[in-house]
Protein backbone atom coordinates (compact mmCIF):
# COMPACT_ATOMS: atom_id res chain seq x y z
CA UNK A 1 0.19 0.29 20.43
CA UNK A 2 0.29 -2.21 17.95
CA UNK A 3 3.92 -3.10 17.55
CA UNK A 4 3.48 -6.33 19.76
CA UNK A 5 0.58 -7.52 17.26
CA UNK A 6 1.78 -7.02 14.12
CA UNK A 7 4.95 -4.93 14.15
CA UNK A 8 5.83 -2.77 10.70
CA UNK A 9 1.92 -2.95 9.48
CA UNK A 10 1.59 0.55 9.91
CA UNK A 11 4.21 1.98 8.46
CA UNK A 12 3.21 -0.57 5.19
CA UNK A 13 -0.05 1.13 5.65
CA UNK A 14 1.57 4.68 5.42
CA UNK A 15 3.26 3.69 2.38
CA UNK A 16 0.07 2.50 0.75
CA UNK A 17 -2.05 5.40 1.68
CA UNK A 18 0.80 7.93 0.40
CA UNK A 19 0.90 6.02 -2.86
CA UNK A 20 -2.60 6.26 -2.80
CA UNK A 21 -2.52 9.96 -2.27
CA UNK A 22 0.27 10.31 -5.01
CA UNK A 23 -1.93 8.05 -7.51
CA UNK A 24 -4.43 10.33 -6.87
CA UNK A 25 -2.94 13.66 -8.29
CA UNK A 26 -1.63 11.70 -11.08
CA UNK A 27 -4.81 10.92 -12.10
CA UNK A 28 -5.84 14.80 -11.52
CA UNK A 29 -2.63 15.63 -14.13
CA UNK A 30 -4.35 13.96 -16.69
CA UNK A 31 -7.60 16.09 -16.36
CA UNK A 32 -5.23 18.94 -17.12
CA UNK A 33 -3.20 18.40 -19.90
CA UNK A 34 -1.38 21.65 -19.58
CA UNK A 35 0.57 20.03 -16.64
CA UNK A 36 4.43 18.78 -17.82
CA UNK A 37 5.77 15.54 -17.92
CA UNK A 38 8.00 16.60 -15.35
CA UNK A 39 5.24 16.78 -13.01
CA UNK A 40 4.51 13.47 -13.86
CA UNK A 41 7.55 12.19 -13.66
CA UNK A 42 7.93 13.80 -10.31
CA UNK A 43 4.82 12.01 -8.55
CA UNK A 44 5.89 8.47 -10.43
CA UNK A 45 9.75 9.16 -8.79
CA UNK A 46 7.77 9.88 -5.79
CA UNK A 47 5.30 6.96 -5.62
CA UNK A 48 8.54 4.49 -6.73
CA UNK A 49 10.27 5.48 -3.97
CA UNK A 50 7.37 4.50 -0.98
CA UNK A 51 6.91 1.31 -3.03
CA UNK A 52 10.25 0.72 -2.88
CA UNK A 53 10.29 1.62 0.98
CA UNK A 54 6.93 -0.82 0.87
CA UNK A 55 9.05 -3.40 -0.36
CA UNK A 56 11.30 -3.55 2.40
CA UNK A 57 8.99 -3.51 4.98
CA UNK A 58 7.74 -6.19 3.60
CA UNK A 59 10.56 -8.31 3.06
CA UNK A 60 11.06 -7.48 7.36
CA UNK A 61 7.23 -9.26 7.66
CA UNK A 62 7.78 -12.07 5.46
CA UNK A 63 10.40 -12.42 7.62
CA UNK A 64 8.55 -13.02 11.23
CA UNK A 65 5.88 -14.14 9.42
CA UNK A 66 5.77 -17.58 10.26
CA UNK A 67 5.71 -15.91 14.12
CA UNK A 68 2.23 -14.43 13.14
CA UNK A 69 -1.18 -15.21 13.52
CA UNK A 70 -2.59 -17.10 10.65
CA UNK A 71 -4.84 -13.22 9.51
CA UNK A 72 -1.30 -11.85 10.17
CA UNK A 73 -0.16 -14.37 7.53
CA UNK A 74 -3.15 -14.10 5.39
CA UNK A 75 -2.67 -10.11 5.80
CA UNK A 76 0.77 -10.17 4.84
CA UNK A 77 0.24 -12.52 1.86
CA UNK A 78 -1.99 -9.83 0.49
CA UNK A 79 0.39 -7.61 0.97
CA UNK A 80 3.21 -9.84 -1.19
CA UNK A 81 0.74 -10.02 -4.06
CA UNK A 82 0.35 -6.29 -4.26
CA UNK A 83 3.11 -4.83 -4.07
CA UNK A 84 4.92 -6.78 -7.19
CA UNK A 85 1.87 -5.20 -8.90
CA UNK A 86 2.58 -1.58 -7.96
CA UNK A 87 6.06 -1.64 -8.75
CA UNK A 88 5.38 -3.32 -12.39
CA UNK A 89 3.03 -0.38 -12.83
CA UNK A 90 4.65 2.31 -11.58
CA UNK A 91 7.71 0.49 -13.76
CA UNK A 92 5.54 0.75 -16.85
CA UNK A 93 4.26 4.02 -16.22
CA UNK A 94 7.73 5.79 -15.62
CA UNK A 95 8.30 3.91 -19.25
CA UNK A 96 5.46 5.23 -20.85
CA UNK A 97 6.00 8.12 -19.71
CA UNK A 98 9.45 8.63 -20.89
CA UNK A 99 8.60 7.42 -24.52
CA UNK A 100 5.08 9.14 -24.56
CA UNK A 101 5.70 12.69 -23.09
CA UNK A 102 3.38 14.75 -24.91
CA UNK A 103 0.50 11.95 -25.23
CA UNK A 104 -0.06 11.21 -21.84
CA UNK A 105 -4.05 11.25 -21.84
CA UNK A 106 -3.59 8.16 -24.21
CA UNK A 107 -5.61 5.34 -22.35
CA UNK A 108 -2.26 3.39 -21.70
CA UNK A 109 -0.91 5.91 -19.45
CA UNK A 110 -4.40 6.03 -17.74
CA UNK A 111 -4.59 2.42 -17.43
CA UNK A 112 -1.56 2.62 -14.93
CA UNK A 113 -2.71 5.12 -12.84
CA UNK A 114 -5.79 3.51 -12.24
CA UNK A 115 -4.27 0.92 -11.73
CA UNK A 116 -1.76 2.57 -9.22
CA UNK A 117 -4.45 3.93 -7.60
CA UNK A 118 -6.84 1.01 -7.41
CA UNK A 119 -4.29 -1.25 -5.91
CA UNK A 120 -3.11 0.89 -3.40
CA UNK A 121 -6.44 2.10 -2.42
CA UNK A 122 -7.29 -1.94 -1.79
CA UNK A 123 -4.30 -2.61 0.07
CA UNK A 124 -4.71 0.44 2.09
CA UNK A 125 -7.96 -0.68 2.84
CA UNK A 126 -7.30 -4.03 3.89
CA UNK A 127 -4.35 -2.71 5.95
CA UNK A 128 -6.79 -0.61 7.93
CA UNK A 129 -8.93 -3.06 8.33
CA UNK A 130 -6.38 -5.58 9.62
CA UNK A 131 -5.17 -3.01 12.45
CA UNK A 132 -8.55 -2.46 13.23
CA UNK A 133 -9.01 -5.71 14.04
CA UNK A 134 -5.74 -5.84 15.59
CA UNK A 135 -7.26 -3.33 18.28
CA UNK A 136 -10.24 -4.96 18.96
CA UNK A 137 -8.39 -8.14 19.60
CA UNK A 138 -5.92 -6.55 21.55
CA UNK A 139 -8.69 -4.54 23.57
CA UNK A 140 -10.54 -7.97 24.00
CA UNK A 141 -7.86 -9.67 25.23
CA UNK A 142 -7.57 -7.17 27.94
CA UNK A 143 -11.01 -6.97 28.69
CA UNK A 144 -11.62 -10.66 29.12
CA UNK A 145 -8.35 -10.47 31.49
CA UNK A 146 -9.51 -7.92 33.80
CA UNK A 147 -12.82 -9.58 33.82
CA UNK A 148 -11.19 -13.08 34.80
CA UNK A 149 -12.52 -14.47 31.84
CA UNK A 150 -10.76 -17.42 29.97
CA UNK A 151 -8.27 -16.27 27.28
CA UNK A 152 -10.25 -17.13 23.70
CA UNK A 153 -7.15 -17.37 20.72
């Protein structure tokens, strides 16, 4: 369990991947066309909702985060930049969206769910990566004390 090491990155890491996931069929709506702009509007509702629930769970980091390791810092810092970045897109999507319903291939509309889907794809990325290391530090840790061994920070 990783709650001890770096409490609420999982659940950040849930949000990212489902936004992710949800960026994803948006950009598989615009390869058909045929789909409404309900639909669209449905997985933009959708994905501003779990950046929404992002942003809280980030505002509950920033606030231990000066009880975190300095790559729990760095980690959550990464976080903070991104997730301004997916709300202003999903923001200007939603926008687009609304004015543009029946020209949504138009390479505006595109641009933010790349976008959407490149950001979150990074952050989910570096999220895994961070508990990753967050197990083999913990699993260290433990090692080294059953072996005796000096604790190493």
């Amino acid at each position: 369990m990783l709650a001890p090491l770096f409490p609420n990155i999982q659940d950040v890491q849930t949000d990212a991947r489902l936004i992710r996931s949800q960026a994803d069929r948006l950009e598989s709506y615009e390869r058909g066309p045929q789909l409404s702009w309900q639909s669209h509007a449905a997985k933009l509702d959708a994905i501003k909702g779990e950046v929404n629930d992002m942003g809280r769970k980030l505002c509950r980091l920033e606030t231990i985060r000066r009880t975190l390791a300095p790559w729990q810092q760095a980690e959550v810092d990464r976080i903070a930049g991104v997730v301004p970045r997916l709300a202003s897109e999903t923001r200007g999507a939603i926008l687009f969206g609304g004015d543009h319903q029946h020209t949504l291939w138009l390479a505006t509309y595109e641009k933010y769910t790349d976008s959407l889907y490149n950001q979150s794809s990074k952050l989910a990325n570096s999220i895994n990566e961070a508990v990753k290391y967050a197990r083999v530090s913990k699993d260290y840790r433990e090692v080294s004390h059953e072996l005796g061994l000096p604790a190493a920070s």
